[in-house]
N, C-alpha and C. Protein backbone atom coordinates (compact mmCIF):
# COMPACT_ATOMS: atom_id res chain seq x y z
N UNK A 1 31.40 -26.82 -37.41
CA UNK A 1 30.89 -27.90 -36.61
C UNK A 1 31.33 -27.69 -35.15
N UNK A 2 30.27 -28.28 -34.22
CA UNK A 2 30.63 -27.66 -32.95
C UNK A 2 31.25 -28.86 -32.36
N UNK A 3 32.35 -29.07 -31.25
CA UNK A 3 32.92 -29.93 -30.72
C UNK A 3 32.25 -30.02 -29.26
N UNK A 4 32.07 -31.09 -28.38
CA UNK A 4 32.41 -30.72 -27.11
C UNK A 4 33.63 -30.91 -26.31
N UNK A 5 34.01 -29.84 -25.71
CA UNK A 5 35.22 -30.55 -24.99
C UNK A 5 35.09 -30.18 -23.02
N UNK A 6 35.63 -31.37 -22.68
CA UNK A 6 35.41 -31.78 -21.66
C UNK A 6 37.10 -31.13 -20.60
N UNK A 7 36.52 -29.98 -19.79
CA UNK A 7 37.76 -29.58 -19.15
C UNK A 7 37.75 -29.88 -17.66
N UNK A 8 38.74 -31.04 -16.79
CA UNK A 8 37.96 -31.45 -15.83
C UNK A 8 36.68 -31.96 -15.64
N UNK A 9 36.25 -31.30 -14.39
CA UNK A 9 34.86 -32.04 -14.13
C UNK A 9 34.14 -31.34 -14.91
N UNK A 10 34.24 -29.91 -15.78
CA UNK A 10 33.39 -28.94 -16.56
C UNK A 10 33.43 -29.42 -18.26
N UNK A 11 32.06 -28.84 -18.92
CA UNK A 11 31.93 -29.29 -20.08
C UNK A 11 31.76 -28.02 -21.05
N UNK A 12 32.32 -27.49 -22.03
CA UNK A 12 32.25 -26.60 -23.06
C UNK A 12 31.61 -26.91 -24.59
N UNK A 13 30.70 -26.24 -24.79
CA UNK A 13 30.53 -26.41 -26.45
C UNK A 13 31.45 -25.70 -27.43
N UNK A 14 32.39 -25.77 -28.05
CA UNK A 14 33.36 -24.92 -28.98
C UNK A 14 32.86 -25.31 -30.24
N UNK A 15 32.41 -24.30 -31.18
CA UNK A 15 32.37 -23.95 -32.38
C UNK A 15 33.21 -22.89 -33.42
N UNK A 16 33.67 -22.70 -33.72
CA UNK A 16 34.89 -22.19 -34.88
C UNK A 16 33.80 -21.55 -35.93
N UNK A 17 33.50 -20.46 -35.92
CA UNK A 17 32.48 -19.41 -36.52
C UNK A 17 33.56 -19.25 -37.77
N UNK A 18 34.55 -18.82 -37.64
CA UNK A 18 35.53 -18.15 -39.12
C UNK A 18 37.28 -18.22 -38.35
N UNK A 19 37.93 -18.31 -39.42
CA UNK A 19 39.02 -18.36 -39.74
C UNK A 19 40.03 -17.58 -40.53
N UNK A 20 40.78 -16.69 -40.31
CA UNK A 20 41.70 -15.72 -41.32
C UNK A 20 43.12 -16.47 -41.03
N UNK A 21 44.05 -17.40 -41.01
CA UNK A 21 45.35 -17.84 -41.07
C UNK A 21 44.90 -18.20 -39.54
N UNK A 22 45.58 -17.79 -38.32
CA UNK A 22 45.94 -18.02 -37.20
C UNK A 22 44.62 -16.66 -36.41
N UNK A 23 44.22 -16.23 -36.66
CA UNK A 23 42.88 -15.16 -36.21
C UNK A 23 41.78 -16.09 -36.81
N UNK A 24 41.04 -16.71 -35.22
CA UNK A 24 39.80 -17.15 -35.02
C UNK A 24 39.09 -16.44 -34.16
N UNK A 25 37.69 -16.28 -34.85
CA UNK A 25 36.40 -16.44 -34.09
C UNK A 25 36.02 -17.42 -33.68
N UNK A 26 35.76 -17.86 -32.03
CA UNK A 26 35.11 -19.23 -31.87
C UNK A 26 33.69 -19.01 -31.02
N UNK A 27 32.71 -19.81 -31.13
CA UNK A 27 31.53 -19.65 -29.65
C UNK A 27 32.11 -20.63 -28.86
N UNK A 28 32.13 -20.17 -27.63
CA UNK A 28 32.19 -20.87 -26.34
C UNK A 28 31.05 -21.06 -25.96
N UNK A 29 29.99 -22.06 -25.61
CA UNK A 29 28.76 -22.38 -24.83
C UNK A 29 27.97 -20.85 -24.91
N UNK A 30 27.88 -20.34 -26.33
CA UNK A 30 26.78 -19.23 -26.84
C UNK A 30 27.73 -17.84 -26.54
N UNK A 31 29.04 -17.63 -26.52
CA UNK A 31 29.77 -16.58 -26.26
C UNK A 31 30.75 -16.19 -27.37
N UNK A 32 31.00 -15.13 -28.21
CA UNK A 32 32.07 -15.27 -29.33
C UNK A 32 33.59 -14.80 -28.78
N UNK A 33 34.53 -15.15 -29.28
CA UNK A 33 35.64 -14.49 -28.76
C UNK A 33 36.27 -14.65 -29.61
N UNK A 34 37.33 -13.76 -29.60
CA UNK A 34 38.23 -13.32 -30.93
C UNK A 34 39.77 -13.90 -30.54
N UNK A 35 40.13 -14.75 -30.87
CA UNK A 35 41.45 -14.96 -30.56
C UNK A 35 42.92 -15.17 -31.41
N UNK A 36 44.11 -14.87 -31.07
CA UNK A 36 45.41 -15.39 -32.59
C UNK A 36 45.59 -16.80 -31.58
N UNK A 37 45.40 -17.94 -32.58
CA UNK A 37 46.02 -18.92 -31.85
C UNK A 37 47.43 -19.31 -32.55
N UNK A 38 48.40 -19.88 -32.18
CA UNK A 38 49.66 -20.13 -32.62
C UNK A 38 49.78 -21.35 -32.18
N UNK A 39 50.31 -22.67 -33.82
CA UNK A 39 51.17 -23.77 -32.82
C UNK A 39 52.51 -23.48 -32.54
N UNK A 40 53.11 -23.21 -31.43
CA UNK A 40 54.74 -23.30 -31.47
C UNK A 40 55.22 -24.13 -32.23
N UNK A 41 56.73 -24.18 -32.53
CA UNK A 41 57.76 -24.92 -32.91
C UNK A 41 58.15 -26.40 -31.38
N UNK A 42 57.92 -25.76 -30.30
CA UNK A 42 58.32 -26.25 -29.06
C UNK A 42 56.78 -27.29 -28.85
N UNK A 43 55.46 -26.98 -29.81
CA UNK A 43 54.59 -28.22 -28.93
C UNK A 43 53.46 -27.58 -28.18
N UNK A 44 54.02 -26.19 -27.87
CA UNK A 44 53.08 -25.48 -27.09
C UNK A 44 51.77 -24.78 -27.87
N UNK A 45 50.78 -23.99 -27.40
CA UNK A 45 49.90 -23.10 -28.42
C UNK A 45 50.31 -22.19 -27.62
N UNK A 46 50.42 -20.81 -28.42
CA UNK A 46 49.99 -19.59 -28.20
C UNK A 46 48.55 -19.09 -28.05
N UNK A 47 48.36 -18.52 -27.30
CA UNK A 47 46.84 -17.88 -27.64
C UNK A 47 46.96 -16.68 -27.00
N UNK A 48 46.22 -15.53 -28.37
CA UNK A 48 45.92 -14.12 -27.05
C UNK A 48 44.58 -13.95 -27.69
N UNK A 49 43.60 -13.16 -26.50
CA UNK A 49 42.87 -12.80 -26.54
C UNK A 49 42.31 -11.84 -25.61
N UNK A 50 41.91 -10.71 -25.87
CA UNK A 50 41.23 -9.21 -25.76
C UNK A 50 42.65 -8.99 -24.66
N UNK A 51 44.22 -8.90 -25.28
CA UNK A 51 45.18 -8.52 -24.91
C UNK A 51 45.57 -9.42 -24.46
N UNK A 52 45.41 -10.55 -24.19
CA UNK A 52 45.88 -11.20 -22.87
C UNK A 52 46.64 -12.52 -23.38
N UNK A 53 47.85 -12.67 -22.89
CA UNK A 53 48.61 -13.89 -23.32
C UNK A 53 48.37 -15.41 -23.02
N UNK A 54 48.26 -16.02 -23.65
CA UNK A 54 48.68 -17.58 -22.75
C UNK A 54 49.27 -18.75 -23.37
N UNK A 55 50.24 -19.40 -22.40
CA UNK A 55 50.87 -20.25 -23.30
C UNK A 55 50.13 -21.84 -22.61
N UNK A 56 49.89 -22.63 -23.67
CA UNK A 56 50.20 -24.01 -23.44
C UNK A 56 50.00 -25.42 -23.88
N UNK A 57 50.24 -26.20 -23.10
CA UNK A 57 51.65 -27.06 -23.66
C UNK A 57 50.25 -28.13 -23.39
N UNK A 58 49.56 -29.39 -24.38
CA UNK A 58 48.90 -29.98 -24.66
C UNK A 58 49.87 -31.17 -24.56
N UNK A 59 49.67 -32.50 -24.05
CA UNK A 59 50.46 -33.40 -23.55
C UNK A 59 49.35 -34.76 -24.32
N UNK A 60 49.32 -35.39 -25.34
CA UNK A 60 48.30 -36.29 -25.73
C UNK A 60 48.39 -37.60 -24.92
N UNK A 61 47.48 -38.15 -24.32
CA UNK A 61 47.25 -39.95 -23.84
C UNK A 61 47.29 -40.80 -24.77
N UNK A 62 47.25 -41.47 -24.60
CA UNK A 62 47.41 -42.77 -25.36
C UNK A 62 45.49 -43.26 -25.55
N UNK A 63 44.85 -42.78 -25.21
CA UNK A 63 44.17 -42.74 -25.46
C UNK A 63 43.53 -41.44 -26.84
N UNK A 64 42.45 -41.22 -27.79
CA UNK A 64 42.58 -40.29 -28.87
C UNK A 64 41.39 -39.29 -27.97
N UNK A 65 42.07 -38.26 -28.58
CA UNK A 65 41.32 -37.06 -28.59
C UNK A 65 41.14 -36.51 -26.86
N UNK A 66 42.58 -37.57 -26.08
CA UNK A 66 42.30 -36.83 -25.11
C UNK A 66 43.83 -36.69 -24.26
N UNK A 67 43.52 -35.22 -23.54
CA UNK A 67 45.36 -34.45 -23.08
C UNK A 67 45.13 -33.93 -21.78
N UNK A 68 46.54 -33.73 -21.53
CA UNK A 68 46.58 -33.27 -20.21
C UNK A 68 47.07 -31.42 -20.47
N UNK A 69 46.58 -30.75 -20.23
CA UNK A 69 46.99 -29.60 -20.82
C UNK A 69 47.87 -28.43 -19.49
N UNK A 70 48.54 -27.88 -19.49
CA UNK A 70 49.58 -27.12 -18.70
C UNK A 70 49.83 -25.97 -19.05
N UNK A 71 49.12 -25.30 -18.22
CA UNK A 71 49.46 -24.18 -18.24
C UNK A 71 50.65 -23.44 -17.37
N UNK A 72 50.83 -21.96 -16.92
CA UNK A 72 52.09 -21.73 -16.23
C UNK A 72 51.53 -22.28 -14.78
N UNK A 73 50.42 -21.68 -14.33
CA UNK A 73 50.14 -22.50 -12.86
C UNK A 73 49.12 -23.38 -12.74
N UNK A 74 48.36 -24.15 -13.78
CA UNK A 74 47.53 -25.27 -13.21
C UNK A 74 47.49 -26.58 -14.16
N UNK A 75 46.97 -27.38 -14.22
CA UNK A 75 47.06 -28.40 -14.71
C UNK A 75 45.64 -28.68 -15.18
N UNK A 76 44.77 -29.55 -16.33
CA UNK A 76 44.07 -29.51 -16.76
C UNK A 76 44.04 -31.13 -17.42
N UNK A 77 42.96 -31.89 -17.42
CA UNK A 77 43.15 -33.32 -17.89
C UNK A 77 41.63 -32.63 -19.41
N UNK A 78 41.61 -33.04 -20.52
CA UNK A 78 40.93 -32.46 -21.53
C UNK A 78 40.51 -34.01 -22.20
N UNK A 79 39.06 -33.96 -22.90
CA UNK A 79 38.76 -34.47 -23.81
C UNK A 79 38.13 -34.16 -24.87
N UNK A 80 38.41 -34.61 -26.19
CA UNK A 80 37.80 -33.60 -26.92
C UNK A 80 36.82 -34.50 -27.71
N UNK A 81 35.23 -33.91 -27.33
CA UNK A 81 34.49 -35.04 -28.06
C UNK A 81 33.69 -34.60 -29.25
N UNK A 82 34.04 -34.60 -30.30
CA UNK A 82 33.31 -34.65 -31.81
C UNK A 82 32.62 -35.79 -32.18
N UNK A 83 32.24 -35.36 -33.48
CA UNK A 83 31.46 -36.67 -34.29
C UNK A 83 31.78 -37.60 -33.78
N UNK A 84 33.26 -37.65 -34.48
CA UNK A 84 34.31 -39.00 -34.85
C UNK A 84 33.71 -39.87 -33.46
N UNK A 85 34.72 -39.09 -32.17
CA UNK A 85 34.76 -39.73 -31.06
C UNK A 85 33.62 -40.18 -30.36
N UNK A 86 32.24 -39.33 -30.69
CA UNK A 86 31.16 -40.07 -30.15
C UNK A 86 30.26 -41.71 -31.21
N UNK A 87 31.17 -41.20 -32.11
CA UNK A 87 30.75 -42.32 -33.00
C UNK A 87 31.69 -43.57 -32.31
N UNK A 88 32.61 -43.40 -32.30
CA UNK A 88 33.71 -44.52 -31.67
C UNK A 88 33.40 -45.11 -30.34
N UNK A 89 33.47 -44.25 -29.36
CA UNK A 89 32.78 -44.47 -28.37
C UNK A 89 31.62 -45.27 -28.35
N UNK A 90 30.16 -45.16 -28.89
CA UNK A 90 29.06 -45.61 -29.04
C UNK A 90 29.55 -46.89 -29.37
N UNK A 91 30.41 -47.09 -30.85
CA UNK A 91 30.73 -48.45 -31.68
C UNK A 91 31.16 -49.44 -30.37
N UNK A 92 32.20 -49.00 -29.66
CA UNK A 92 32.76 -50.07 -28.19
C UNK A 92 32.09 -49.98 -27.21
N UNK A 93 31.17 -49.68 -26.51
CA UNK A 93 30.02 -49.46 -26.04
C UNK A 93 28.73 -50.11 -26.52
N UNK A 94 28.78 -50.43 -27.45
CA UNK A 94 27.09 -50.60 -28.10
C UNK A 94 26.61 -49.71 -28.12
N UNK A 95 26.62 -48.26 -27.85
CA UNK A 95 25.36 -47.19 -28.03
C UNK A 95 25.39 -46.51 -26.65
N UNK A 96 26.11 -47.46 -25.85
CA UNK A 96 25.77 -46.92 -24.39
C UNK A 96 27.12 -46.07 -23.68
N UNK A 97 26.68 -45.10 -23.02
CA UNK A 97 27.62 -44.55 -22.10
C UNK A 97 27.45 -44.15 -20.85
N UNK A 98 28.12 -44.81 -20.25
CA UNK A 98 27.67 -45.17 -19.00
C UNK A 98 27.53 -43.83 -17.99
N UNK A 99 28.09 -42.64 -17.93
CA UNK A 99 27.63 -41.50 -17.32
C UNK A 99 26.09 -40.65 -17.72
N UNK A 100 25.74 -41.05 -18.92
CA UNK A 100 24.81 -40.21 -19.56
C UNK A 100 23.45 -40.98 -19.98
N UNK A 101 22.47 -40.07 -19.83
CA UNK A 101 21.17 -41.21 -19.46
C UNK A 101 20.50 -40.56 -20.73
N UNK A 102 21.22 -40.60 -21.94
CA UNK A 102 20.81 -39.39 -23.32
C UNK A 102 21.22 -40.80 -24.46
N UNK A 103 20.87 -40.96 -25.70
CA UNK A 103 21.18 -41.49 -26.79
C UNK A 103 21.38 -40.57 -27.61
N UNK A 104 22.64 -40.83 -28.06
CA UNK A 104 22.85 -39.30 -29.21
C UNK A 104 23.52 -40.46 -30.45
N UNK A 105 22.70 -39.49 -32.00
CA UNK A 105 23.34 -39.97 -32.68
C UNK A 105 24.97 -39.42 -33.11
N UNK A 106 25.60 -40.41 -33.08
CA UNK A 106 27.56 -39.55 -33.46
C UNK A 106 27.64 -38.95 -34.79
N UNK A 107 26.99 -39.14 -35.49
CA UNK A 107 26.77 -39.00 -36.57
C UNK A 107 25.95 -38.36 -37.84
N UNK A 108 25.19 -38.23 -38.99
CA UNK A 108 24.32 -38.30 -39.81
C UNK A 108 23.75 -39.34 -39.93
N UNK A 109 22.65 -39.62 -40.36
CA UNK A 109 22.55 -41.13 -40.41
C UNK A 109 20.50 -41.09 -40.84
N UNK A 110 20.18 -42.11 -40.54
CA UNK A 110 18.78 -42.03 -40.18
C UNK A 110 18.06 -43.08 -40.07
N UNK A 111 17.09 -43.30 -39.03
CA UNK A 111 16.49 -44.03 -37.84
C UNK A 111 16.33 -45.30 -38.99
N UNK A 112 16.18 -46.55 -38.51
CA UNK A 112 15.57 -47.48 -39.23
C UNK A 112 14.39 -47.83 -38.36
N UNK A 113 14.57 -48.07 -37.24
CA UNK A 113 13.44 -48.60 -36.19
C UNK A 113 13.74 -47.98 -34.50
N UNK A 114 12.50 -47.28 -33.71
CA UNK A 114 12.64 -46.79 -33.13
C UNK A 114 11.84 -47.80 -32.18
N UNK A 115 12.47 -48.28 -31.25
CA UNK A 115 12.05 -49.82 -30.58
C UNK A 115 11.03 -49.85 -29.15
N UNK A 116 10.93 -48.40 -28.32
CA UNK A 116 10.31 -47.81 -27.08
C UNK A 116 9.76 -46.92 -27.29
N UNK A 117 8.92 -46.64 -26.32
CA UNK A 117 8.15 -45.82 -26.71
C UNK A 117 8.46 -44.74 -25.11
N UNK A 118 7.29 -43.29 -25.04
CA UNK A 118 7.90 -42.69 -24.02
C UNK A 118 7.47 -43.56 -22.26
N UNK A 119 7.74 -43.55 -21.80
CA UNK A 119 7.10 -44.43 -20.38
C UNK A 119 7.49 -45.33 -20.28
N UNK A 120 8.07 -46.10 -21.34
CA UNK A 120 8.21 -48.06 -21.23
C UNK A 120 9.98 -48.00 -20.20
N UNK A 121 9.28 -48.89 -19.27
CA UNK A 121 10.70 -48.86 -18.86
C UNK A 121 11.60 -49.69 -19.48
N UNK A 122 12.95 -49.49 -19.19
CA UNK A 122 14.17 -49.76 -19.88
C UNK A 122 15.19 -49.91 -19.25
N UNK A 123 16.04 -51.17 -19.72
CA UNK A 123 16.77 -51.59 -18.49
C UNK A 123 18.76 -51.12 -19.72
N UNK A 124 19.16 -51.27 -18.59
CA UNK A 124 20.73 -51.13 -19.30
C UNK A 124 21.10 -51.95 -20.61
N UNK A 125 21.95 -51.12 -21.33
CA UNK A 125 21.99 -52.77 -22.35
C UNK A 125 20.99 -52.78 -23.77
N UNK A 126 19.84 -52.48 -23.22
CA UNK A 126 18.86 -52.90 -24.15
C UNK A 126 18.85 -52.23 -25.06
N UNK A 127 18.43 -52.57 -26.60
CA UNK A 127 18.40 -51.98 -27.89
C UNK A 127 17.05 -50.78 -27.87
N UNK A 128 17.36 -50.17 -27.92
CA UNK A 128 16.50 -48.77 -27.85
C UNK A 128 16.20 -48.22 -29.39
N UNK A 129 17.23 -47.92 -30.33
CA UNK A 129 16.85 -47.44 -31.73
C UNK A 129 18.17 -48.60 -32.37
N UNK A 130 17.44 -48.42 -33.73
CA UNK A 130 18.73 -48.95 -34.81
C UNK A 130 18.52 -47.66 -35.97
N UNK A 131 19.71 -47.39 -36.31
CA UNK A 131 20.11 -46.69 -37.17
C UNK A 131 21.13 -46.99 -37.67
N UNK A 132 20.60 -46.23 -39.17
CA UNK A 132 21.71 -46.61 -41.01
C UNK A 132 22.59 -45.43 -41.31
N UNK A 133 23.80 -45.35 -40.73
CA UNK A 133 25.10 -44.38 -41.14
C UNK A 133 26.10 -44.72 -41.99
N UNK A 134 26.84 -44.25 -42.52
CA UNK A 134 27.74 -44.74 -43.22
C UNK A 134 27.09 -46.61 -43.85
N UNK A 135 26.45 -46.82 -44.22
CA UNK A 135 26.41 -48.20 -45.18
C UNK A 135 26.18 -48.91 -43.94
N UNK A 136 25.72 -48.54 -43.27
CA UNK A 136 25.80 -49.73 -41.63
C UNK A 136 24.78 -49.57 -40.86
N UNK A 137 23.89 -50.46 -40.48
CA UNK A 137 23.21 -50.41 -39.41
C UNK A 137 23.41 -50.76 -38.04
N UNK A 138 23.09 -49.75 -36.81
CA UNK A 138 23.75 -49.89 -35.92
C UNK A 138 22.66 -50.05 -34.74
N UNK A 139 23.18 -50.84 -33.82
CA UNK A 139 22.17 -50.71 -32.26
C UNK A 139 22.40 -49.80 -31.37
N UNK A 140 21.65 -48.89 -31.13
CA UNK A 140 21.91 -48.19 -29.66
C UNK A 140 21.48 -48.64 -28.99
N UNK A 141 21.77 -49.14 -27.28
CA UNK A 141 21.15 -49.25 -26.24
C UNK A 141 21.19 -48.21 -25.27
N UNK A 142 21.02 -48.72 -24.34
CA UNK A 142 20.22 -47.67 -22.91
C UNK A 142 21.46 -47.76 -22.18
N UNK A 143 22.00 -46.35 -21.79
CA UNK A 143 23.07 -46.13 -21.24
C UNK A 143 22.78 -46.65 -19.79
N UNK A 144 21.80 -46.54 -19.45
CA UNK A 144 21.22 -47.04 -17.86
C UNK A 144 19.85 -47.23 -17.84
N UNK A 145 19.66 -47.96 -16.57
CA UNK A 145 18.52 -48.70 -16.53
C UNK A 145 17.34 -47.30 -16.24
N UNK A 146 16.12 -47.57 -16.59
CA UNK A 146 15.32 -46.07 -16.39
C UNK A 146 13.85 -46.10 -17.02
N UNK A 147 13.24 -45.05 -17.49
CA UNK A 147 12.17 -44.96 -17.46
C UNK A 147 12.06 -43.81 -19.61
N UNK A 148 12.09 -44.33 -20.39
CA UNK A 148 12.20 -43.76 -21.66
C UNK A 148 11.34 -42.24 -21.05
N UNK A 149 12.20 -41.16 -20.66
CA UNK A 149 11.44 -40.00 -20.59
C UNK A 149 10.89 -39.27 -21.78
N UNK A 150 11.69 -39.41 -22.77
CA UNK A 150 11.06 -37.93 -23.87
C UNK A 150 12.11 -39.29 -25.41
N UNK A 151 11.50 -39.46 -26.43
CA UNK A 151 11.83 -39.70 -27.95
C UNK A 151 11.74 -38.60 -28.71
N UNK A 152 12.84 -38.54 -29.51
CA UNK A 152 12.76 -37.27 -30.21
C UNK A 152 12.67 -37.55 -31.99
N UNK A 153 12.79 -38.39 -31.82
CA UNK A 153 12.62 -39.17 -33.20
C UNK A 153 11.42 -39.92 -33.77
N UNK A 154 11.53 -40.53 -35.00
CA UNK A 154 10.40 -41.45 -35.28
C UNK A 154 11.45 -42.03 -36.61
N UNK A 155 10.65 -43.21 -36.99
CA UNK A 155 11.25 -44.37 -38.15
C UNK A 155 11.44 -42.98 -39.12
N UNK A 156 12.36 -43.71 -40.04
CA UNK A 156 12.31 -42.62 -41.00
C UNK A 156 13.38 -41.16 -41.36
N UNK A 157 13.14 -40.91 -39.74
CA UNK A 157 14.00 -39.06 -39.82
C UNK A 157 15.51 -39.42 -40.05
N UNK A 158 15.54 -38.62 -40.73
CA UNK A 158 17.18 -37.83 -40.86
C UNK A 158 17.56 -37.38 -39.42
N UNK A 159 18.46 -37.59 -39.24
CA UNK A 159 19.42 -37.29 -38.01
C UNK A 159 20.84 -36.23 -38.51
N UNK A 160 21.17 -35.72 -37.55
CA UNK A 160 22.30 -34.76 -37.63
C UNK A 160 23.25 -35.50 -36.44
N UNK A 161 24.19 -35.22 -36.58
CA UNK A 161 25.78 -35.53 -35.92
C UNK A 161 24.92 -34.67 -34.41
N UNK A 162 25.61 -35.56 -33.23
CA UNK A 162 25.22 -35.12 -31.83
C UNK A 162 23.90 -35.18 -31.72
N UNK A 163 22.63 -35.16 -32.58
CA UNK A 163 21.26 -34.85 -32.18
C UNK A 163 21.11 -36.01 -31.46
N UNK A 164 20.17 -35.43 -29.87
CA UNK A 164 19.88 -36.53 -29.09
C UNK A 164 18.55 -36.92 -29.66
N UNK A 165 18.62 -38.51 -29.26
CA UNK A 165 17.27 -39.47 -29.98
C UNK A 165 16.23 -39.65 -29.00
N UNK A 166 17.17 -40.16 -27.95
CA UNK A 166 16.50 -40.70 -26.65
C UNK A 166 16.95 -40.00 -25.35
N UNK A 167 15.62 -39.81 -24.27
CA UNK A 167 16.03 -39.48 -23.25
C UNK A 167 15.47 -39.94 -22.18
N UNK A 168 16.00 -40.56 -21.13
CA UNK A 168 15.88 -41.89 -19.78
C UNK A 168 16.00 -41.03 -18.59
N UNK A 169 15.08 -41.02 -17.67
CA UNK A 169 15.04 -40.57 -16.71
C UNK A 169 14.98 -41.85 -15.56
């Protein structure tokens, strides 16, 4: 399963292709790389890859799934967004996130009612799809106010974890 994680102002797709103990293959945003990762005893990770050392030291917030990470010379604020967290997110939100003008489902799930159509405008807030995950039906709204550019869905479909539904221009 692929994660996104958020480094600074930059965004990465990480996927975990295979696993032998501490020797991973991962894709980086369509790139493979071979790496030994190590947790220290001290807190830190090890990582080498195509020779090359690096240590560091992951610092967690009080907030989940997100760190301040340290390396020997720079500093790094990280979030790491999966299923889980875009499901969570969405749940305290209503559906909406306020940087992103996209509806993604967090989850598996599938559409119950798909409420706009492409062109209709759409204001913040508003219920855009409902969908049935886990035993629950849920509201997404419109991360921002806009113009329904592209639906990728219809009543009915199966959804996959991250697949975007809606898109607001």
């Amino acid at each position: 399963m692929a994660v996104e994680i958020k480094i600074n102002d930059k965004t990465a797709w990480v996927h975990l292709v295979k696993q032998n103990g501490n020797l991973l293959e991962i894709e980086v945003d369509g790139k493979n790389y071979q790496v030994d990762l190590m947790h220290t005893a001290d807190g830190t990770f090890s990582i080498i890859e195509s020779g090359r050392s690096y240590n560091i030291e992951l610092v967690p917030h009080s907030q989940p799934k997100k760190y301040t990470a340290h390396t020997l010379y720079n500093t790094y604020e990280l979030e790491v967004i999966d299923a889980e967290a875009r499901y969570l997110n969405n749940r305290s939100t209503n559906g909406s996130a306020s940087t992103e003008k996209t509806i993604t489902s967090p989850m598996p799930g599938k559409v119950v009612k798909v409420l706009v159509n492409e062109g209709d405008v759409i204001r913040k807030g508003e219920t855009a799809i409902i969908i049935a995950a886990m035993k629950m039906e849920s509201e997404y709204k419109a991360p921002a106010d806009g113009i329904v550019k592209r639906v990728y869905v219809k009543n009915g479909d199966t959804l996959e974890g991250n697949q975007i539904l809606i898109e607001i221009e």
